[in-house]
N, C-alpha and C. Protein backbone atom coordinates (compact mmCIF):
# COMPACT_ATOMS: atom_id res chain seq x y z
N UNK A 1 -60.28 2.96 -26.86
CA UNK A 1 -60.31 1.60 -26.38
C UNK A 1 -59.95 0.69 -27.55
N UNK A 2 -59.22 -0.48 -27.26
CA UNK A 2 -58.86 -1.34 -28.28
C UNK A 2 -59.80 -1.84 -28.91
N UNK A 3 -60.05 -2.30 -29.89
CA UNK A 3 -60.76 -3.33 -30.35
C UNK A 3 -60.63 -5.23 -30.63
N UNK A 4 -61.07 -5.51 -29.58
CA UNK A 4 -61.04 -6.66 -29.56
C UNK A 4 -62.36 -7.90 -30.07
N UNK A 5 -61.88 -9.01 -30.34
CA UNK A 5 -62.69 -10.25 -30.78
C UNK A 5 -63.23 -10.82 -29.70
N UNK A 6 -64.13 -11.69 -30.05
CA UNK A 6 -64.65 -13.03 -29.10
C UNK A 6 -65.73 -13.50 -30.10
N UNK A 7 -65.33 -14.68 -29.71
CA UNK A 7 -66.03 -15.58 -30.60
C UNK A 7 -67.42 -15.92 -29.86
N UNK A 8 -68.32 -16.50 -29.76
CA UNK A 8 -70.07 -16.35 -28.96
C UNK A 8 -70.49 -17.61 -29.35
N UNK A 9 -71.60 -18.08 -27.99
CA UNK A 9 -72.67 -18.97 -28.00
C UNK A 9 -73.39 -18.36 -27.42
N UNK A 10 -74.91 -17.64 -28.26
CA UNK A 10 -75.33 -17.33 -27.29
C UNK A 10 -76.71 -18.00 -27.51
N UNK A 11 -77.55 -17.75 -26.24
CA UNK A 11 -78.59 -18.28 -25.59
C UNK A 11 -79.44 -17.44 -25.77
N UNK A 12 -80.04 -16.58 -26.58
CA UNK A 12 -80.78 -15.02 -26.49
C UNK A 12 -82.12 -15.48 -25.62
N UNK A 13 -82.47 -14.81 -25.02
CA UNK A 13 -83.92 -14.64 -24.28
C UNK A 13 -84.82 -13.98 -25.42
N UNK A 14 -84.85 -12.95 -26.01
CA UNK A 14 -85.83 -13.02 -26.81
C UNK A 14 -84.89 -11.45 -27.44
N UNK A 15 -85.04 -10.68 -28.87
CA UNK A 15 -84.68 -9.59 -29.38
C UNK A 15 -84.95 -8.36 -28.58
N UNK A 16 -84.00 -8.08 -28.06
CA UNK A 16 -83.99 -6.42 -27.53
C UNK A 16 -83.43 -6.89 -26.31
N UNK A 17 -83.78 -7.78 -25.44
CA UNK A 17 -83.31 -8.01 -24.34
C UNK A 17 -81.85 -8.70 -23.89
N UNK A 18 -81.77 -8.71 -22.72
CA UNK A 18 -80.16 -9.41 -22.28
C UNK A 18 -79.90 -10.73 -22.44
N UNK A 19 -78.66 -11.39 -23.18
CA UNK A 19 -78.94 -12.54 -23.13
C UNK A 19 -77.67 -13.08 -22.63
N UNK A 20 -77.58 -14.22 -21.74
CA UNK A 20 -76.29 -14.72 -21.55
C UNK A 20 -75.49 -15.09 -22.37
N UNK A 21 -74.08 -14.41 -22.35
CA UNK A 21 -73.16 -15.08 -23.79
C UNK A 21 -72.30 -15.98 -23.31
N UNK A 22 -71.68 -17.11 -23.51
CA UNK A 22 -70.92 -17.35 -22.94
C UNK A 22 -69.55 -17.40 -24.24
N UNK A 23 -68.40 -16.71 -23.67
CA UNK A 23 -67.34 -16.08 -24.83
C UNK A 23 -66.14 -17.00 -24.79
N UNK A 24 -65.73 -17.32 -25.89
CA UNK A 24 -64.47 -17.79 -26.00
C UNK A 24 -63.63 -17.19 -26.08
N UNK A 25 -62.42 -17.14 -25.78
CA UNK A 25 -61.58 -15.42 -26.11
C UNK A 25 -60.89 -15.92 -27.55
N UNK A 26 -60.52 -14.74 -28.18
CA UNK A 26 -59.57 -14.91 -29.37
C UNK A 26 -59.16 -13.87 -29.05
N UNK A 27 -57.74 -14.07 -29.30
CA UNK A 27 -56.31 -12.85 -29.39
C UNK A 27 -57.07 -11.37 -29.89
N UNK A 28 -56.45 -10.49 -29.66
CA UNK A 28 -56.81 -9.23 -29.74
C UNK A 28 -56.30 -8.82 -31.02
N UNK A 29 -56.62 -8.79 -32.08
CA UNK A 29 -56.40 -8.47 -33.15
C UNK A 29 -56.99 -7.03 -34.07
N UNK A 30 -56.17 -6.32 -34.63
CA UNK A 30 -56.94 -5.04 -35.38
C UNK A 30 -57.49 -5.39 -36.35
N UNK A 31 -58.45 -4.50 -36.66
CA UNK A 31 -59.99 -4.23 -37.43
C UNK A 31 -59.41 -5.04 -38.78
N UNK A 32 -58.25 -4.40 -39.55
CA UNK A 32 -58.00 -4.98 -40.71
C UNK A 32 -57.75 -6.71 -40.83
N UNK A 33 -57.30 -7.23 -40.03
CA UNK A 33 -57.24 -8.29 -39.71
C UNK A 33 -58.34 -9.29 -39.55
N UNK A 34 -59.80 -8.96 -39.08
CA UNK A 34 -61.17 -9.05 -38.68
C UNK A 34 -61.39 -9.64 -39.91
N UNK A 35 -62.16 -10.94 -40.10
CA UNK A 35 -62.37 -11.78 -41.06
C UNK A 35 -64.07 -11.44 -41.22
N UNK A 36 -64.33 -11.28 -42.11
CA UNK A 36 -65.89 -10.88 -42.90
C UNK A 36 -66.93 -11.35 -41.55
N UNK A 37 -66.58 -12.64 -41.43
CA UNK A 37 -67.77 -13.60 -40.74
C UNK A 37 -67.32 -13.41 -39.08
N UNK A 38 -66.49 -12.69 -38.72
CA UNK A 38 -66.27 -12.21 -37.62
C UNK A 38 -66.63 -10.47 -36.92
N UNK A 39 -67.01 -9.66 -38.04
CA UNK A 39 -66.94 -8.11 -38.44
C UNK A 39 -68.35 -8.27 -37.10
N UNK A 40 -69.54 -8.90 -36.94
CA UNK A 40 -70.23 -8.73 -36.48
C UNK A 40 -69.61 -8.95 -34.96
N UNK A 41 -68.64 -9.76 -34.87
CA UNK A 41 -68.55 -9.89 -33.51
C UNK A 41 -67.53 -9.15 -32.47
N UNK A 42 -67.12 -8.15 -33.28
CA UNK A 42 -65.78 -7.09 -33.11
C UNK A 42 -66.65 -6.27 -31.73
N UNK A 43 -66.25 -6.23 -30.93
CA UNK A 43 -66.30 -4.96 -29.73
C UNK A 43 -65.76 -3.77 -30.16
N UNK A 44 -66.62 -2.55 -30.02
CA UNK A 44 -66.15 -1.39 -29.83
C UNK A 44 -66.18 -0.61 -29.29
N UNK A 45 -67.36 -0.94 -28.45
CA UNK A 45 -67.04 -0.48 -26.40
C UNK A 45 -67.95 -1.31 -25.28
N UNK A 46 -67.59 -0.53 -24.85
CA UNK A 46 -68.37 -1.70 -23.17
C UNK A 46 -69.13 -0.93 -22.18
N UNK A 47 -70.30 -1.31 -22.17
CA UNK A 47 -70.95 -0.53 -21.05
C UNK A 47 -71.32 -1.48 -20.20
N UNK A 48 -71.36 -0.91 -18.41
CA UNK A 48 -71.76 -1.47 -17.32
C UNK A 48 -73.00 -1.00 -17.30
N UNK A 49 -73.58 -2.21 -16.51
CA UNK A 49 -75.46 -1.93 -16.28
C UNK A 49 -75.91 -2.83 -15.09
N UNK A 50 -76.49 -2.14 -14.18
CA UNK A 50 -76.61 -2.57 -13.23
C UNK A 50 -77.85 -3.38 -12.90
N UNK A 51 -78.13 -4.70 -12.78
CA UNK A 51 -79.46 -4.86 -13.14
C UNK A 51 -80.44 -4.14 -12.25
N UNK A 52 -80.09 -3.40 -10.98
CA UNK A 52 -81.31 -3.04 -10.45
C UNK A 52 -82.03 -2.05 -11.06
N UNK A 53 -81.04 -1.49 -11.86
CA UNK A 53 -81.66 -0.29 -12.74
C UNK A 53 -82.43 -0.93 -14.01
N UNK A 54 -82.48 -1.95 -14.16
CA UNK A 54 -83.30 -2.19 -15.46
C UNK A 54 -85.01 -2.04 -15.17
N UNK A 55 -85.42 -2.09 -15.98
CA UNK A 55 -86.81 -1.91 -15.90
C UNK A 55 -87.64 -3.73 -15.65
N UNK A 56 -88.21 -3.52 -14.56
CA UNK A 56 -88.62 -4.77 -13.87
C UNK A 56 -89.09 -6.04 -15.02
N UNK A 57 -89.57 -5.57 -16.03
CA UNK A 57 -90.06 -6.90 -17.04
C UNK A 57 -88.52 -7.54 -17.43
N UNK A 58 -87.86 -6.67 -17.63
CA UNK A 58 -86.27 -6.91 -17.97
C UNK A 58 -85.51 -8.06 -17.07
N UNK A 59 -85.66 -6.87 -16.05
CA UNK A 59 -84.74 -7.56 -14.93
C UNK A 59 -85.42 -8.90 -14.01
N UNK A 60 -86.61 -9.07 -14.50
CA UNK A 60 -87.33 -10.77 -14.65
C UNK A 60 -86.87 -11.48 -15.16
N UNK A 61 -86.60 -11.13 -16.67
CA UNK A 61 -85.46 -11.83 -17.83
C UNK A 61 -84.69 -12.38 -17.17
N UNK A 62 -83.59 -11.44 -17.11
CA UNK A 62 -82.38 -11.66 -16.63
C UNK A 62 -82.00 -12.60 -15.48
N UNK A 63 -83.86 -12.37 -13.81
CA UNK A 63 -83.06 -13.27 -12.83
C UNK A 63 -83.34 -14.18 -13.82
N UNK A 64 -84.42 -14.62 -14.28
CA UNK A 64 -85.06 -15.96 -14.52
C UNK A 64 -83.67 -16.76 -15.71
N UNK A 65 -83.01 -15.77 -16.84
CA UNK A 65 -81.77 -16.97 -17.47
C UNK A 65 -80.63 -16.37 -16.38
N UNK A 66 -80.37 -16.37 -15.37
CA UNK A 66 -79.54 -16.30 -13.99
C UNK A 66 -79.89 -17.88 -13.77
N UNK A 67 -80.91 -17.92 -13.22
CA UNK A 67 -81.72 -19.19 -12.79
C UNK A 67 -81.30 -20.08 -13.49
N UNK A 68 -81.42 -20.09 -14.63
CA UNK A 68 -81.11 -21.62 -15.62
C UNK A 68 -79.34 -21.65 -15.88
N UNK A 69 -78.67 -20.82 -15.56
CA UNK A 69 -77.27 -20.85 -15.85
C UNK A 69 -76.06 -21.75 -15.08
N UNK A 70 -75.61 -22.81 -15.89
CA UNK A 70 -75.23 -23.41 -14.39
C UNK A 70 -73.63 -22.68 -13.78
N UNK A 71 -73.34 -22.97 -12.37
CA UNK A 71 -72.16 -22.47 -11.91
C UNK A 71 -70.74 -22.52 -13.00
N UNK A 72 -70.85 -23.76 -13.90
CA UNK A 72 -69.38 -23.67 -14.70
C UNK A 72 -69.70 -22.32 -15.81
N UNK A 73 -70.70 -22.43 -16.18
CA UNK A 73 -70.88 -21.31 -17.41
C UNK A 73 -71.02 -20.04 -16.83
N UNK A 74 -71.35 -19.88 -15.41
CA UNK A 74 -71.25 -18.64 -14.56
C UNK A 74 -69.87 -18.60 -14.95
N UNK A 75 -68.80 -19.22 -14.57
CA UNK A 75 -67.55 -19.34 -14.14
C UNK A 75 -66.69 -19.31 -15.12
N UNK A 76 -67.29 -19.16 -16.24
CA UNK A 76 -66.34 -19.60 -17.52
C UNK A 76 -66.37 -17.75 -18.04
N UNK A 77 -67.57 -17.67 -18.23
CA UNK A 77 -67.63 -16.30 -18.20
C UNK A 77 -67.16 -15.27 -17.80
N UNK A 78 -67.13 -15.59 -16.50
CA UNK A 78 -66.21 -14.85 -15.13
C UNK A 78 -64.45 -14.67 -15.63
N UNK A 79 -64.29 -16.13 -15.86
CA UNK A 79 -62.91 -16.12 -16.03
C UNK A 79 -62.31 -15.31 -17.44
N UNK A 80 -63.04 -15.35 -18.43
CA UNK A 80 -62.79 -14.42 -19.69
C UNK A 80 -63.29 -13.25 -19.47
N UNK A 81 -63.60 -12.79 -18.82
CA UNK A 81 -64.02 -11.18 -18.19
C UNK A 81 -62.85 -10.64 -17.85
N UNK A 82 -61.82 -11.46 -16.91
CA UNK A 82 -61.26 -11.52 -16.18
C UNK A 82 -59.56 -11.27 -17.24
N UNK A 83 -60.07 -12.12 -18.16
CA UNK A 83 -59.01 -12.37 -19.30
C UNK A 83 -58.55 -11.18 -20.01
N UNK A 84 -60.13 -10.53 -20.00
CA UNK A 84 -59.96 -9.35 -21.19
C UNK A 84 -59.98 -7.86 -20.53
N UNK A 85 -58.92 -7.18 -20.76
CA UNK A 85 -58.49 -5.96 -19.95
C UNK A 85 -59.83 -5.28 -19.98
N UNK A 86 -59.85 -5.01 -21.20
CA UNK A 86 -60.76 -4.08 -21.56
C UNK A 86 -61.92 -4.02 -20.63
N UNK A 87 -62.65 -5.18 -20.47
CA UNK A 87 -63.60 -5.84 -19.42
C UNK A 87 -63.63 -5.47 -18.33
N UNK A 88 -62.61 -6.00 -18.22
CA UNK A 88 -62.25 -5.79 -16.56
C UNK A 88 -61.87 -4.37 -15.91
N UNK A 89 -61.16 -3.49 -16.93
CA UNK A 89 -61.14 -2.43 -16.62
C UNK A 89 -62.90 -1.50 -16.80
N UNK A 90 -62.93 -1.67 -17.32
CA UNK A 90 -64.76 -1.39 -17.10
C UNK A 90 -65.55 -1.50 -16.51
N UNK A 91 -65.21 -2.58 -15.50
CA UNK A 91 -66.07 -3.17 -14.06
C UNK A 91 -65.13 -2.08 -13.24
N UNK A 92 -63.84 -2.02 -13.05
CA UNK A 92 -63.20 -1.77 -11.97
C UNK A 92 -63.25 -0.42 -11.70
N UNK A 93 -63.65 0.36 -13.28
CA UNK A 93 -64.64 1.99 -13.28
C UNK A 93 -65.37 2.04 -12.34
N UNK A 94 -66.36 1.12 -12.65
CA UNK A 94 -67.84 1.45 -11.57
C UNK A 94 -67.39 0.69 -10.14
N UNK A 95 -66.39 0.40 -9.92
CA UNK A 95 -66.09 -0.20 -8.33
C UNK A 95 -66.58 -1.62 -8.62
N UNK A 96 -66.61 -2.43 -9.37
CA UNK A 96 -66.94 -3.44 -9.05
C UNK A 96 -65.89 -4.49 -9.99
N UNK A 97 -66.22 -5.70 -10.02
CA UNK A 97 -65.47 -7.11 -9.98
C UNK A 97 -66.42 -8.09 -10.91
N UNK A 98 -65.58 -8.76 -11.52
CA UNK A 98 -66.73 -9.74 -12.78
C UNK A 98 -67.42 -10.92 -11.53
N UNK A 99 -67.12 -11.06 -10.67
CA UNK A 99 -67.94 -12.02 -9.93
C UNK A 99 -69.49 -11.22 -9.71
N UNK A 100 -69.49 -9.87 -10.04
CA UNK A 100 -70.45 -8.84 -10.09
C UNK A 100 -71.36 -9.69 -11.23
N UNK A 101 -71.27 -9.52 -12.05
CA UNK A 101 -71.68 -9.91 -13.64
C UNK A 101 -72.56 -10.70 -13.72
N UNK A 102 -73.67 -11.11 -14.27
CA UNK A 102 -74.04 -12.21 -14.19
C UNK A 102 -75.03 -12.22 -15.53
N UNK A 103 -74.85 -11.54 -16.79
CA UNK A 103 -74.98 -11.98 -17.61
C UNK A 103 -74.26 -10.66 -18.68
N UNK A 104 -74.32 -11.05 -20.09
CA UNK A 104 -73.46 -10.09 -20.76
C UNK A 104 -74.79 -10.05 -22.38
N UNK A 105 -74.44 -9.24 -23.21
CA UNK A 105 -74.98 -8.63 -24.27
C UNK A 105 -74.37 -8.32 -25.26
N UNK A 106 -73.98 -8.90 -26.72
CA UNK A 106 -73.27 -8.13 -27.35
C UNK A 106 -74.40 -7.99 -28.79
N UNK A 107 -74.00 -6.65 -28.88
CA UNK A 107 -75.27 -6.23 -29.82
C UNK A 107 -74.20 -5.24 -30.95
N UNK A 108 -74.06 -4.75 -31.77
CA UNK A 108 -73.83 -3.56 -32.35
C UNK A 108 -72.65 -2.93 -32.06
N UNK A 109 -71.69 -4.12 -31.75
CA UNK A 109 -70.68 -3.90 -31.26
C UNK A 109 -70.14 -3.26 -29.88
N UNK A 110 -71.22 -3.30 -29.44
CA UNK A 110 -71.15 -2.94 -27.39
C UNK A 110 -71.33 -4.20 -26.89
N UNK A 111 -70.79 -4.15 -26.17
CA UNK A 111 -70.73 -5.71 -24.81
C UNK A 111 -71.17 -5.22 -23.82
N UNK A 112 -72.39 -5.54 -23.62
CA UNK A 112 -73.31 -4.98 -22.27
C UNK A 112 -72.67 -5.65 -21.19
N UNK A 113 -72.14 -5.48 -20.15
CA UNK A 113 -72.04 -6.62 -18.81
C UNK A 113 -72.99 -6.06 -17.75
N UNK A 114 -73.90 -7.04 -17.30
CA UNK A 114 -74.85 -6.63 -16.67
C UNK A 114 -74.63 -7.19 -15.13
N UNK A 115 -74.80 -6.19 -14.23
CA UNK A 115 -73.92 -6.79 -13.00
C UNK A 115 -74.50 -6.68 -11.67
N UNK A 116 -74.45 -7.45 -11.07
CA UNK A 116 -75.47 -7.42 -9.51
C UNK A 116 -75.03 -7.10 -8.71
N UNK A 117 -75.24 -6.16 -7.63
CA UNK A 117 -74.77 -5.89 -6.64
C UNK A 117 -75.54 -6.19 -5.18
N UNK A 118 -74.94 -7.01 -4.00
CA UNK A 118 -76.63 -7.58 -3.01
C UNK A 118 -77.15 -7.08 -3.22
């Protein structure tokens, strides 16, 4: 898988848990290229997670910053999901679509997308 950038605001709910990111995209650029103060924010893979499978204190988290998120930052999100192959091909694995999504994680260089299904 490529390695790609994004630049972050994020909102953390608290350490260990999911937090909504909302991503700016930056061009897809290789590792050598990756500027010191960016090294943390490099993707190097992507996992899907479904919130029903999270463990219920979790997936409280998650509805509850669902709840506070408004529709444009839903939507902004959506649309750079949408932007980034990589992403999107990762939803379209598990059968699903970034309108799925409804919050994301980037930790250790994995981009959690965490995704609802009714």
């Amino acid at each position: 898988m490529r390695i790609f950038t994004a630049s972050v605001i994020v909102a953390a709910l608290s350490l260990g848990t999911p937090a909504f990111v909302q991503a700016q995209g930056a061009p897809s650029q290789p590792k050598a290229q990756t500027s010191p103060d960016q090294s943390s924010k490099v993707i190097r893979s992507i996992q899907v997670v479904n919130v029903k499978d999270l463990k219920p204190a979790v997936r409280s988290k998650v509805d509850d910053l669902v709840a506070h998120t408004t529709e444009e930052e839903m939507r902004a999100l959506r649309e750079l999901i949408d932007a980034t192959p990589e992403a999107a091909s990762a939803l379209k694995a598990k059968g699903l679509r970034s309108s799925h999504v409804v919050a994301i994680d980037i930790a250790d260089g994995v981009l959690t997308l965490f995704a609802k299904t009714a």
